[in-house]
C-alpha atoms as a PDB file:
ATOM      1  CA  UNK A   1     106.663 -82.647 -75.537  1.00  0.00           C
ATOM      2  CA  UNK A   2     106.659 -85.975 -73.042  1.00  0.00           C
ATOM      3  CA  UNK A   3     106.399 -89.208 -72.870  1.00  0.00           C
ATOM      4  CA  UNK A   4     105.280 -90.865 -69.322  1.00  0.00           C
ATOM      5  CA  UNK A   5     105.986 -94.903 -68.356  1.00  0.00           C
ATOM      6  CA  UNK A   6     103.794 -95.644 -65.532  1.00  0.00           C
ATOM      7  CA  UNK A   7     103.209 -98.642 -63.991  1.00  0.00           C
ATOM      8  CA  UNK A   8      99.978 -99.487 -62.250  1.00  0.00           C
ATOM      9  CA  UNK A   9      96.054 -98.091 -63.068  1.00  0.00           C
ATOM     10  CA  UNK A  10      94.394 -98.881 -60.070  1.00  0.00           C
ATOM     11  CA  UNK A  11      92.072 -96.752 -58.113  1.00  0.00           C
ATOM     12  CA  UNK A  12      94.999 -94.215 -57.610  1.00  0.00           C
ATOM     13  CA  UNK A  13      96.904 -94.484 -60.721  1.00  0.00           C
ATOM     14  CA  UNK A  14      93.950 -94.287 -63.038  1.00  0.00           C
ATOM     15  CA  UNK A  15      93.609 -90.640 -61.398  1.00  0.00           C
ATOM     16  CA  UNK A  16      97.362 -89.701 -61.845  1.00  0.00           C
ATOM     17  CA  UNK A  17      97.120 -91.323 -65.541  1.00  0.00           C
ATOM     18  CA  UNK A  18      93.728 -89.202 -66.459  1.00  0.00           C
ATOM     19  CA  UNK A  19      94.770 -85.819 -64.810  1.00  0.00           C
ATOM     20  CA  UNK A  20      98.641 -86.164 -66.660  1.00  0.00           C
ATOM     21  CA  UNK A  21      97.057 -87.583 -69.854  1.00  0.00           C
ATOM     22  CA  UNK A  22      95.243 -83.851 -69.791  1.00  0.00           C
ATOM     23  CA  UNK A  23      98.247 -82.031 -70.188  1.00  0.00           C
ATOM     24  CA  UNK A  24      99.035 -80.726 -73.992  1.00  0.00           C
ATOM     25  CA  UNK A  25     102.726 -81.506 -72.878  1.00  0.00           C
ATOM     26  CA  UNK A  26     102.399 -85.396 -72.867  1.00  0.00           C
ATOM     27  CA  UNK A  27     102.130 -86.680 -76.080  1.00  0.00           C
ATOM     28  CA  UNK A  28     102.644 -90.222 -75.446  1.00  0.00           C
ATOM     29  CA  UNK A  29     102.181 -92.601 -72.468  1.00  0.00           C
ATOM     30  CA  UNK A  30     103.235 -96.415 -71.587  1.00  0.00           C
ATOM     31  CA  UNK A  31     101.390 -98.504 -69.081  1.00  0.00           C
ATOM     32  CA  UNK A  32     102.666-101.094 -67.489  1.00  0.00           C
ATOM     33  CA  UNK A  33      99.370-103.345 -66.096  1.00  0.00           C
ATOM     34  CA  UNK A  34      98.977-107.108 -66.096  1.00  0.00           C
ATOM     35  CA  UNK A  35      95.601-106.841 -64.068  1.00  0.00           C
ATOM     36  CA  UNK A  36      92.269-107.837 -65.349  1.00  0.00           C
ATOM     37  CA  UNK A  37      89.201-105.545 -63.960  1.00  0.00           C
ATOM     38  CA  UNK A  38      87.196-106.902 -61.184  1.00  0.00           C
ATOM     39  CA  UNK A  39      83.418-105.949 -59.875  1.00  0.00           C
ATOM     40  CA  UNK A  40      84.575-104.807 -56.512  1.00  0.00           C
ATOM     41  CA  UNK A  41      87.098-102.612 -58.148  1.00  0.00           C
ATOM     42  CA  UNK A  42      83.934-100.839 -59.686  1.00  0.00           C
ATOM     43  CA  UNK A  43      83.766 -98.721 -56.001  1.00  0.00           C
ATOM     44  CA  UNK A  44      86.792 -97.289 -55.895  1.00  0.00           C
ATOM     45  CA  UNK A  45      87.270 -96.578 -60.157  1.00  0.00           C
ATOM     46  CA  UNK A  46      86.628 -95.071 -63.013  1.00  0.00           C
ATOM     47  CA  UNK A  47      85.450 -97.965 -64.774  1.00  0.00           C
ATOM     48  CA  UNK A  48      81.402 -99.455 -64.405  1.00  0.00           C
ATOM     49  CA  UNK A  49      80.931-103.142 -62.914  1.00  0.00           C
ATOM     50  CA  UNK A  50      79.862-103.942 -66.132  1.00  0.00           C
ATOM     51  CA  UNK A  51      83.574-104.047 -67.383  1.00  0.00           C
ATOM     52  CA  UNK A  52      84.223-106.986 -65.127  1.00  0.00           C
ATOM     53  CA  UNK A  53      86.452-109.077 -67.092  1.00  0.00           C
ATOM     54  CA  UNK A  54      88.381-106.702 -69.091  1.00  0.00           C
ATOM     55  CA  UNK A  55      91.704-105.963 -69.062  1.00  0.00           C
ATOM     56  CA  UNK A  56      92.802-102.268 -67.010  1.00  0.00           C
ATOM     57  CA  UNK A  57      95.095-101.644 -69.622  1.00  0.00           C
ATOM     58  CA  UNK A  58      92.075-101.522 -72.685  1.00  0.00           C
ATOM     59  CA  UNK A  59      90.016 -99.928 -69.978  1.00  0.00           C
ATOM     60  CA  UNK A  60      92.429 -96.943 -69.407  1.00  0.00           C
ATOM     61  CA  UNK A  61      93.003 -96.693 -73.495  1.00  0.00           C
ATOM     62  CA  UNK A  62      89.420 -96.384 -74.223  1.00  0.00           C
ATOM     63  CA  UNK A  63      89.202 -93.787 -71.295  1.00  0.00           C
ATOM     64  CA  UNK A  64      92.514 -91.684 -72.621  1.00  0.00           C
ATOM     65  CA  UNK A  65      91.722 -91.774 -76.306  1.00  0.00           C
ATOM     66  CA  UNK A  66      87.696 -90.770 -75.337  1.00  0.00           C
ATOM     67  CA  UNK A  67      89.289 -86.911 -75.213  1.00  0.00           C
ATOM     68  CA  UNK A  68      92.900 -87.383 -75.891  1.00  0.00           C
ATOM     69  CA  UNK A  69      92.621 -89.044 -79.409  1.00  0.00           C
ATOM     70  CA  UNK A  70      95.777 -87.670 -80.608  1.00  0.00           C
ATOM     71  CA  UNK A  71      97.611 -89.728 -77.816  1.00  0.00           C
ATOM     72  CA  UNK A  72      99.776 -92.527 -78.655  1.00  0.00           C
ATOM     73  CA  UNK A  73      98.582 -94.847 -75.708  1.00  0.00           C
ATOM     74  CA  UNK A  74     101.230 -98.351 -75.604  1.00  0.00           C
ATOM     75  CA  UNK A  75     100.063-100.995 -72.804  1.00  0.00           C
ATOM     76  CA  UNK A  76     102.190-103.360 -71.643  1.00  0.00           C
ATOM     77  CA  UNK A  77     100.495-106.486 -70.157  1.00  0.00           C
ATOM     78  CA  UNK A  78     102.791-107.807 -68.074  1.00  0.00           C
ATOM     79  CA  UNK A  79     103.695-108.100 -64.322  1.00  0.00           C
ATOM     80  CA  UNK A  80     106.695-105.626 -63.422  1.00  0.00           C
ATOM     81  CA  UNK A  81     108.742-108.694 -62.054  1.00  0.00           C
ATOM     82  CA  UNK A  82     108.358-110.465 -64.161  1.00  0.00           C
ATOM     83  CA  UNK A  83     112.049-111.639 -65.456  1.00  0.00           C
ATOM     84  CA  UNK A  84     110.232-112.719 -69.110  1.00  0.00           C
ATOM     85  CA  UNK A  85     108.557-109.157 -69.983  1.00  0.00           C
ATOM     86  CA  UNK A  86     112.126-107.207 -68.794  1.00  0.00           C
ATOM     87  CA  UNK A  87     113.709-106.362 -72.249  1.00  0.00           C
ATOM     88  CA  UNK A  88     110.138-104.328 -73.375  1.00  0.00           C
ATOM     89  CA  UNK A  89     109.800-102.858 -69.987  1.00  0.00           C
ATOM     90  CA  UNK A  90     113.093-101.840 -70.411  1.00  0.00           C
ATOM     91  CA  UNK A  91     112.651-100.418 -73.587  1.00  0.00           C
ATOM     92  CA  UNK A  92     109.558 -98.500 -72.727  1.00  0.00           C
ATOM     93  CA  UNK A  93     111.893 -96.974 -69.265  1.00  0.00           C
ATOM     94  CA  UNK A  94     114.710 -95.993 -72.106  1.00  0.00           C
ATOM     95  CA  UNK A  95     112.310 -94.266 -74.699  1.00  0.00           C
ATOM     96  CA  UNK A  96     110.156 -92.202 -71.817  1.00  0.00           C
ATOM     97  CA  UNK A  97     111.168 -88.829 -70.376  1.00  0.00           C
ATOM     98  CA  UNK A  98     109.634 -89.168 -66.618  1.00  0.00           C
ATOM     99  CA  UNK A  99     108.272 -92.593 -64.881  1.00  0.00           C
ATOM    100  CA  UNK A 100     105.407 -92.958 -62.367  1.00  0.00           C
ATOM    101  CA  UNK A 101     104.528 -95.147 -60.160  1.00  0.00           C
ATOM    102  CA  UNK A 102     101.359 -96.045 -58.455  1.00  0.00           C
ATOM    103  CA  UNK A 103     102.256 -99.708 -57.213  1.00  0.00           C
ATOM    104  CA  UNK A 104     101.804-100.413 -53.711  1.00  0.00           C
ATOM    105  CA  UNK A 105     103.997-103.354 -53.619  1.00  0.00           C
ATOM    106  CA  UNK A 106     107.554-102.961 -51.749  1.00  0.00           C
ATOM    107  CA  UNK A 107     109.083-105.045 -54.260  1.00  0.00           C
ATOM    108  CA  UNK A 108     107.612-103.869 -57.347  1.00  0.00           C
ATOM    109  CA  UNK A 109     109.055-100.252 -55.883  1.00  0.00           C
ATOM    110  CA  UNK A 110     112.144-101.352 -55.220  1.00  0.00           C
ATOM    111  CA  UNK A 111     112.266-102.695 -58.716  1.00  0.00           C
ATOM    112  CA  UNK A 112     110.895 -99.394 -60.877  1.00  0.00           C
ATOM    113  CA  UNK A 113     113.536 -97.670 -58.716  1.00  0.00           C
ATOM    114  CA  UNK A 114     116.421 -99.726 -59.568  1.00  0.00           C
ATOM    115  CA  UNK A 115     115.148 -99.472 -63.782  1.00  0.00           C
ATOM    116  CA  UNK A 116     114.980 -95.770 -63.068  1.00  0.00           C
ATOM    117  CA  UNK A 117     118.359 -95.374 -61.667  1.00  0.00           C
ATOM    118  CA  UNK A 118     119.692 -97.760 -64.331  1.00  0.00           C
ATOM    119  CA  UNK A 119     118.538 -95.391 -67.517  1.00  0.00           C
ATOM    120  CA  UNK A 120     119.033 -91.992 -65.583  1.00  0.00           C
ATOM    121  CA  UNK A 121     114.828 -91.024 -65.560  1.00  0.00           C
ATOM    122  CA  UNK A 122     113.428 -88.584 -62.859  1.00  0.00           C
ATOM    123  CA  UNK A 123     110.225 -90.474 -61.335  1.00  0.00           C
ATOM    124  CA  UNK A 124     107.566 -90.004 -59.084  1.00  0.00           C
ATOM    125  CA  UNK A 125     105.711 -92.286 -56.533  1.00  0.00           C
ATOM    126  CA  UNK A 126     102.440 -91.624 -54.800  1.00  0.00           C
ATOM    127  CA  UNK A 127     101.377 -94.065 -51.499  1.00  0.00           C
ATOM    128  CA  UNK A 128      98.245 -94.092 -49.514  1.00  0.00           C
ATOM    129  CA  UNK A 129      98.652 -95.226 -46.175  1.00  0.00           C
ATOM    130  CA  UNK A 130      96.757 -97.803 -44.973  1.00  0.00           C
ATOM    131  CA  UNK A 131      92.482 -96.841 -44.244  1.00  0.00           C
ATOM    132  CA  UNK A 132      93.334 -93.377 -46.484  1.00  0.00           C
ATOM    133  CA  UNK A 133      94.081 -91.617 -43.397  1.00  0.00           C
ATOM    134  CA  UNK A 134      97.046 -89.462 -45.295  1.00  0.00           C
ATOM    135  CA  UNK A 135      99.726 -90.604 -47.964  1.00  0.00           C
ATOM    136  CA  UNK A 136     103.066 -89.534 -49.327  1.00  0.00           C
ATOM    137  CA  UNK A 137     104.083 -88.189 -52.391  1.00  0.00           C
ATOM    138  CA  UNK A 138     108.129 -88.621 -53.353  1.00  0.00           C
ATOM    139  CA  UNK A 139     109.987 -87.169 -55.979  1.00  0.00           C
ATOM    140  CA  UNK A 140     113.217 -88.831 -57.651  1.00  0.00           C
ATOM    141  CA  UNK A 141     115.781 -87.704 -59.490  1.00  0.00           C
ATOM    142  CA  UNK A 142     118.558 -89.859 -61.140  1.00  0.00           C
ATOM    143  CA  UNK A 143     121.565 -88.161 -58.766  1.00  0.00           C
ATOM    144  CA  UNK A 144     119.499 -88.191 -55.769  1.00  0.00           C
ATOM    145  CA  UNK A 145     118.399 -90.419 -53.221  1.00  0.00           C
ATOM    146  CA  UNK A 146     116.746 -93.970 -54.161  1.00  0.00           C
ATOM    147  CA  UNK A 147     113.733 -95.458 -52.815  1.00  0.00           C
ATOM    148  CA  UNK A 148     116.069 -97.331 -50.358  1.00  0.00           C
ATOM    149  CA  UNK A 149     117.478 -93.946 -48.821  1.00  0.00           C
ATOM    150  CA  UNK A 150     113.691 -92.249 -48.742  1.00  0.00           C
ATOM    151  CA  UNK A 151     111.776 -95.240 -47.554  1.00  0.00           C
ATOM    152  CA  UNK A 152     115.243 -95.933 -44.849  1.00  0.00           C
ATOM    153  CA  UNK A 153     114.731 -92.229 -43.826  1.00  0.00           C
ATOM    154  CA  UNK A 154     111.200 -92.370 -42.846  1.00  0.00           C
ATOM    155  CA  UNK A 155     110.952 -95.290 -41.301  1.00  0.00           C
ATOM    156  CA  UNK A 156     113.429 -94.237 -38.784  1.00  0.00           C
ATOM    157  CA  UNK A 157     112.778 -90.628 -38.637  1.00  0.00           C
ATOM    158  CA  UNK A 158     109.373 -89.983 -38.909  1.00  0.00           C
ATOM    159  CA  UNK A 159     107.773 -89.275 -35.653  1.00  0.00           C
ATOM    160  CA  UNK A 160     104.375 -87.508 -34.836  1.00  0.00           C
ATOM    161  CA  UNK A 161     104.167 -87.786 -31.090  1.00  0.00           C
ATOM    162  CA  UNK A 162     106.596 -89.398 -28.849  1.00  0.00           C
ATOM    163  CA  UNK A 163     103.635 -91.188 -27.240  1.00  0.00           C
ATOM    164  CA  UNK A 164     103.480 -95.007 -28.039  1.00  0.00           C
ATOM    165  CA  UNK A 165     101.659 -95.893 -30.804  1.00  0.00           C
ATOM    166  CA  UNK A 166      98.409 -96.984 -31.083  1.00  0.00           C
ATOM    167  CA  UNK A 167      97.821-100.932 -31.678  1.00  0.00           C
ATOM    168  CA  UNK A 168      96.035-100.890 -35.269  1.00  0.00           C
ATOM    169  CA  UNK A 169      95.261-104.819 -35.002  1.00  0.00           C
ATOM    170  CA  UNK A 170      92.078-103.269 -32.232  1.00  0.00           C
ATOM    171  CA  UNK A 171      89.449-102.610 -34.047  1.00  0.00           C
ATOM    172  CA  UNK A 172      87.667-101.486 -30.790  1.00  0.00           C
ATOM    173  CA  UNK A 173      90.755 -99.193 -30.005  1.00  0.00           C
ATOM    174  CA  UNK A 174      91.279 -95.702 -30.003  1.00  0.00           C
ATOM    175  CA  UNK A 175      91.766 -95.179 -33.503  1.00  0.00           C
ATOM    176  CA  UNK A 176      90.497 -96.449 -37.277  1.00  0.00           C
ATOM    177  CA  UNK A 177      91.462 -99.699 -37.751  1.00  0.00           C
ATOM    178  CA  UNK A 178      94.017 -99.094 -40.799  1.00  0.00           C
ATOM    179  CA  UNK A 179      93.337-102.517 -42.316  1.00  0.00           C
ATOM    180  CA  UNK A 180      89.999-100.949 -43.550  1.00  0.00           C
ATOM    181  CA  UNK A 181      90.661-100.153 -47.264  1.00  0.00           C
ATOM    182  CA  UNK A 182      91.211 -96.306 -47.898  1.00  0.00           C
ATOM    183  CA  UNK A 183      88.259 -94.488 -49.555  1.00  0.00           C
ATOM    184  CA  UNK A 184      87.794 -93.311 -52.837  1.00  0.00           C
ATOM    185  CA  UNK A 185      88.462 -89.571 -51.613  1.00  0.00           C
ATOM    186  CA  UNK A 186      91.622 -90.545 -49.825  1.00  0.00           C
ATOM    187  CA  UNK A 187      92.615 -92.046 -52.664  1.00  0.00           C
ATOM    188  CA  UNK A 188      91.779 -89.076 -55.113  1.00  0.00           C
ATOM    189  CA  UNK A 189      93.757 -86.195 -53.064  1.00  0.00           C
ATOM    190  CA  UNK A 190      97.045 -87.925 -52.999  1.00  0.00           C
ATOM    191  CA  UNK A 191      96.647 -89.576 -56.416  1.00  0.00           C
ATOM    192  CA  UNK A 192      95.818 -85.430 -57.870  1.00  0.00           C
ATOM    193  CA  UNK A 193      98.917 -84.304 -55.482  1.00  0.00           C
ATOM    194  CA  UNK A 194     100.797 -86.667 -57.109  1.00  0.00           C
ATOM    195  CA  UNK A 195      99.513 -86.087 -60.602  1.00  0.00           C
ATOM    196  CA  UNK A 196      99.654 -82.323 -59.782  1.00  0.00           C
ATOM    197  CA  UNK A 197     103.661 -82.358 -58.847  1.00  0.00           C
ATOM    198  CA  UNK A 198     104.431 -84.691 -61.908  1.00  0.00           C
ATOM    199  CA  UNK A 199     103.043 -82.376 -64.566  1.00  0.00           C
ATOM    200  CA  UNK A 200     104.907 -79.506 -63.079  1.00  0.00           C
ATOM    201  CA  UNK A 201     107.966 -81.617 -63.549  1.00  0.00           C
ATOM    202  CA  UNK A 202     106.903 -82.224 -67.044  1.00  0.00           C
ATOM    203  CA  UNK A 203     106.761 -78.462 -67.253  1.00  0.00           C
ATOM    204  CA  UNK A 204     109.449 -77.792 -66.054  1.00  0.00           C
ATOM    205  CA  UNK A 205     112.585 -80.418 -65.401  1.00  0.00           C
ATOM    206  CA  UNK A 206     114.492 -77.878 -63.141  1.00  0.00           C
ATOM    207  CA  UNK A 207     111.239 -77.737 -60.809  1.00  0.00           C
ATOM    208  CA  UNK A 208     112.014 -77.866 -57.316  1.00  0.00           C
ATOM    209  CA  UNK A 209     108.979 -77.658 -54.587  1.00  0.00           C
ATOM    210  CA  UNK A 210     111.540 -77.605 -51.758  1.00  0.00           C
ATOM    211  CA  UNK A 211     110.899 -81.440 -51.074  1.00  0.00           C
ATOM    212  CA  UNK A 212     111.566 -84.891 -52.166  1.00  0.00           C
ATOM    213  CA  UNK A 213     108.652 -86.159 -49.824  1.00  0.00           C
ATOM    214  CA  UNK A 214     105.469 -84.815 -48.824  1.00  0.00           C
ATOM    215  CA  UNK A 215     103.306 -86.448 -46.477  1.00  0.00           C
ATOM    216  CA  UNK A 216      99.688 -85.142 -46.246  1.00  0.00           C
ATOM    217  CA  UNK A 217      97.233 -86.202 -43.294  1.00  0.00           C
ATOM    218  CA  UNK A 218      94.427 -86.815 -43.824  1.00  0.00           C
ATOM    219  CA  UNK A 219      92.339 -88.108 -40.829  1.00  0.00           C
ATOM    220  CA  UNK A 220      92.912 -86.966 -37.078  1.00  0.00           C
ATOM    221  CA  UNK A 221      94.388 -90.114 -35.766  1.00  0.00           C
ATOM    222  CA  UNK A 222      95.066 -89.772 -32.242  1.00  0.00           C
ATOM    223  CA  UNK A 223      99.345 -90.029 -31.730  1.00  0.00           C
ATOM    224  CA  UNK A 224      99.793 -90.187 -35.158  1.00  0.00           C
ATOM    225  CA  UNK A 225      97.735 -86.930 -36.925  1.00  0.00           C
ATOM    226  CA  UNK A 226      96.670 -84.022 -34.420  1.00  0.00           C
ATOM    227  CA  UNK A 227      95.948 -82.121 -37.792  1.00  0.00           C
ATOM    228  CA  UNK A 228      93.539 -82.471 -40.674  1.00  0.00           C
ATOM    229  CA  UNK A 229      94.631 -81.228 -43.827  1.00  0.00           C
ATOM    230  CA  UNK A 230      98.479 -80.461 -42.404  1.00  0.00           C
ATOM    231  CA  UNK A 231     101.560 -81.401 -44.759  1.00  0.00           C
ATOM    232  CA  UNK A 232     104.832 -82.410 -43.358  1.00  0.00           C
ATOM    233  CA  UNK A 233     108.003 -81.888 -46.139  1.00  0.00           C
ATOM    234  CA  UNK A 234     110.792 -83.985 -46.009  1.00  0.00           C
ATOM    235  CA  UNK A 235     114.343 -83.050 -47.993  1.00  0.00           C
ATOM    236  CA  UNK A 236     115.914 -86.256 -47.655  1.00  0.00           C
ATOM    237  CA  UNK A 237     119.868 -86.289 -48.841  1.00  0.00           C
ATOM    238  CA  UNK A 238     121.113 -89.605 -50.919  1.00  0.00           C
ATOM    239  CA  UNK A 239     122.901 -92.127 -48.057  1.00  0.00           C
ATOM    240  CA  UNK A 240     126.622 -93.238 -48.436  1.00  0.00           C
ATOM    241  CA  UNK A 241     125.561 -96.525 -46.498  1.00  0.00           C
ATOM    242  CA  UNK A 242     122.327 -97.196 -48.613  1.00  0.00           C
ATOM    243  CA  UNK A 243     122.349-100.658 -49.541  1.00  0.00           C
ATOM    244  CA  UNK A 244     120.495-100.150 -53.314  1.00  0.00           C
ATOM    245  CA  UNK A 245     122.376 -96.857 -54.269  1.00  0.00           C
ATOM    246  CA  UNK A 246     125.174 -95.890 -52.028  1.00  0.00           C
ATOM    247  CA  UNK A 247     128.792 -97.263 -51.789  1.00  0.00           C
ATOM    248  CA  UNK A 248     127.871-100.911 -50.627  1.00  0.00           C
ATOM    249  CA  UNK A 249     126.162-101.224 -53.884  1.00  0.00           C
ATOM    250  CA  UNK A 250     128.839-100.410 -55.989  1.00  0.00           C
ATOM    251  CA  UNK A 251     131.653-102.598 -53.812  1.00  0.00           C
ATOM    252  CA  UNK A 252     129.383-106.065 -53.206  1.00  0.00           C
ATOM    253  CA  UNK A 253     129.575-108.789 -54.889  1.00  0.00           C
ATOM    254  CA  UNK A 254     126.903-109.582 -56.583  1.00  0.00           C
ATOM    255  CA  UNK A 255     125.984-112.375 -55.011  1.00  0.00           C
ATOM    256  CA  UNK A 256     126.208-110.805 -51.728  1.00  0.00           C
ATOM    257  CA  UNK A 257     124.379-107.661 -52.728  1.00  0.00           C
ATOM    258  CA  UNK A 258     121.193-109.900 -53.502  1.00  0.00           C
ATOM    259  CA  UNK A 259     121.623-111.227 -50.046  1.00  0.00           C
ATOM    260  CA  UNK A 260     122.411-107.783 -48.589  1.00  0.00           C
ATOM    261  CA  UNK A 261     118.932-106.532 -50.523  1.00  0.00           C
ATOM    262  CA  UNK A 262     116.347-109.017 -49.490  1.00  0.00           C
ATOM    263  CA  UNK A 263     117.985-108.485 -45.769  1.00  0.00           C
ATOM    264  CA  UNK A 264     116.997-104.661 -45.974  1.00  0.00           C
ATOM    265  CA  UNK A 265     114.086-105.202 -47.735  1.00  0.00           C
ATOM    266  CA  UNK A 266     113.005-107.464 -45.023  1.00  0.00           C
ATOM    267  CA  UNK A 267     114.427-104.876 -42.361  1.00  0.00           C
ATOM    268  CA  UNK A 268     112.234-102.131 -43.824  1.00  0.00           C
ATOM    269  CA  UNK A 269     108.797-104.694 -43.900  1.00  0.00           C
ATOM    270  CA  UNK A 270     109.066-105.380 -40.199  1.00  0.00           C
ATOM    271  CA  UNK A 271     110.388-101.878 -38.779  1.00  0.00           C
END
């Protein structure tokens, strides 16, 4: 038996929270969701338009406890940063056996990382990249890397084509323009990979698929995807020089870790 914390039930993580919630093995689940349901949501969810104005976190209840009934649903709602709502958060990280996250806020990851590290809790993260032309899917464990060393990794050593890249701020280019929001398909096929390599971890806690990332194109995107449909696996090793998890944050000062932090996090936003 399991009990999940996840934070965020958009689009995506109302698809990772209905496909886990399905699983005899999780008997209880915590969501973390301060957001109030909005008509152009309606697109891209579950939900009608005609639930406008009610909270996600009632929203996902009534849709969990509709043909989980036994399920001991506990909503939290509260922003993740929020310094005020930390002690239940923390409570809820403490009392659950596996965290998910399906935030798409570089801060708010950061954050869920850090509370995951702090109470020793495997966790999983799925990302669509921007106009749903593929997404990631990363697995954590409490002795391996962070979210710094993963997110460090790929941004320098990811590389589909040594060709330049294309310029995304054309729409008249080459390629999709990647501001365009992803679709609800895009959306769904990372969301059920995620969904589908967190319950196996809920099966089984020694379960290994031979990566800690996954990144699945989706769309042809000239320099960037040649291949539709192609996964590329990434084993990515915990860094000594990591600035949330490796030796620098154990020897800073506090003071000058914070600085350190918002320096890489600001490093990582404009690479």
């Amino acid at each position: 038996m399991a009990r999940i914390v996840q934070v965020g039930a958009g689009s995506g993580g109302m698809v990772v929270l209905d496909l886990l919630a399905r699983e005899p093995v999780v008997t209880g689940i915590t969501l973390i969701e301060p957001d109030v349901y909005k008509p152009h949501n309606a697109a891209r969810h579950y939900f009608p338009k005609e639930a406008a104005g009610v909270r996600k976190t009632e929203l996902a209840r009534q849709w969990l406890l509709a043909f989980r009934p036994d399920l001991e649903v506990r909503c939290l709602e509260v922003d993740l940063l929020s310094p005020q709502a930390q002690p239940e958060i923390e409570e809820a990280v403490a009392s659950a056996d596996l965290g998910v996250c399906a935030v798409d806020n570089e801060q708010a990851k950061f954050h869920w990382d850090a509370l995951m590290r702090k109470y020793r809790k495997p966790w999983t993260l799925g990302e669509v990249l921007s106009g749903g032309i593929g997404g990631f899917v990363h697995l954590f464990r409490p002795d391996g890397p962070c979210y710094g060393c993963v997110a460090s990794f790929l941004k320098r050593s990811v590389e589909v084509d040594k060709s330049a890249p294309p310029d995304y701020s054309q729409p008249g280019g080459p390629v999709y323009e990647v501001t365009i929001p992803a679709s609800k398909a895009s959306i769904s096929v990372i969301a059920s990979l995620h969904a589908l390599v967190t319950a196996e971890w809920l099966h089984n806690p020694q379960y290994d698929p031979g990566f800690t990332s996954v990144l699945l194109a989706l769309r042809k995107v000239p320099q960037v995807f040649e291949e539709v449909l192609r996964p590329y696996r990434f084993r990515i090793e915990r860094m000594r020089e990591c600035l949330f998890c490796g030796e620098a944050a154990q020897t800073n000062a506090a003071e000058d870790l914070d600085v350190a932090l918002a320096q890489a996090l600001d490093r990582l936003a404009h690479a």
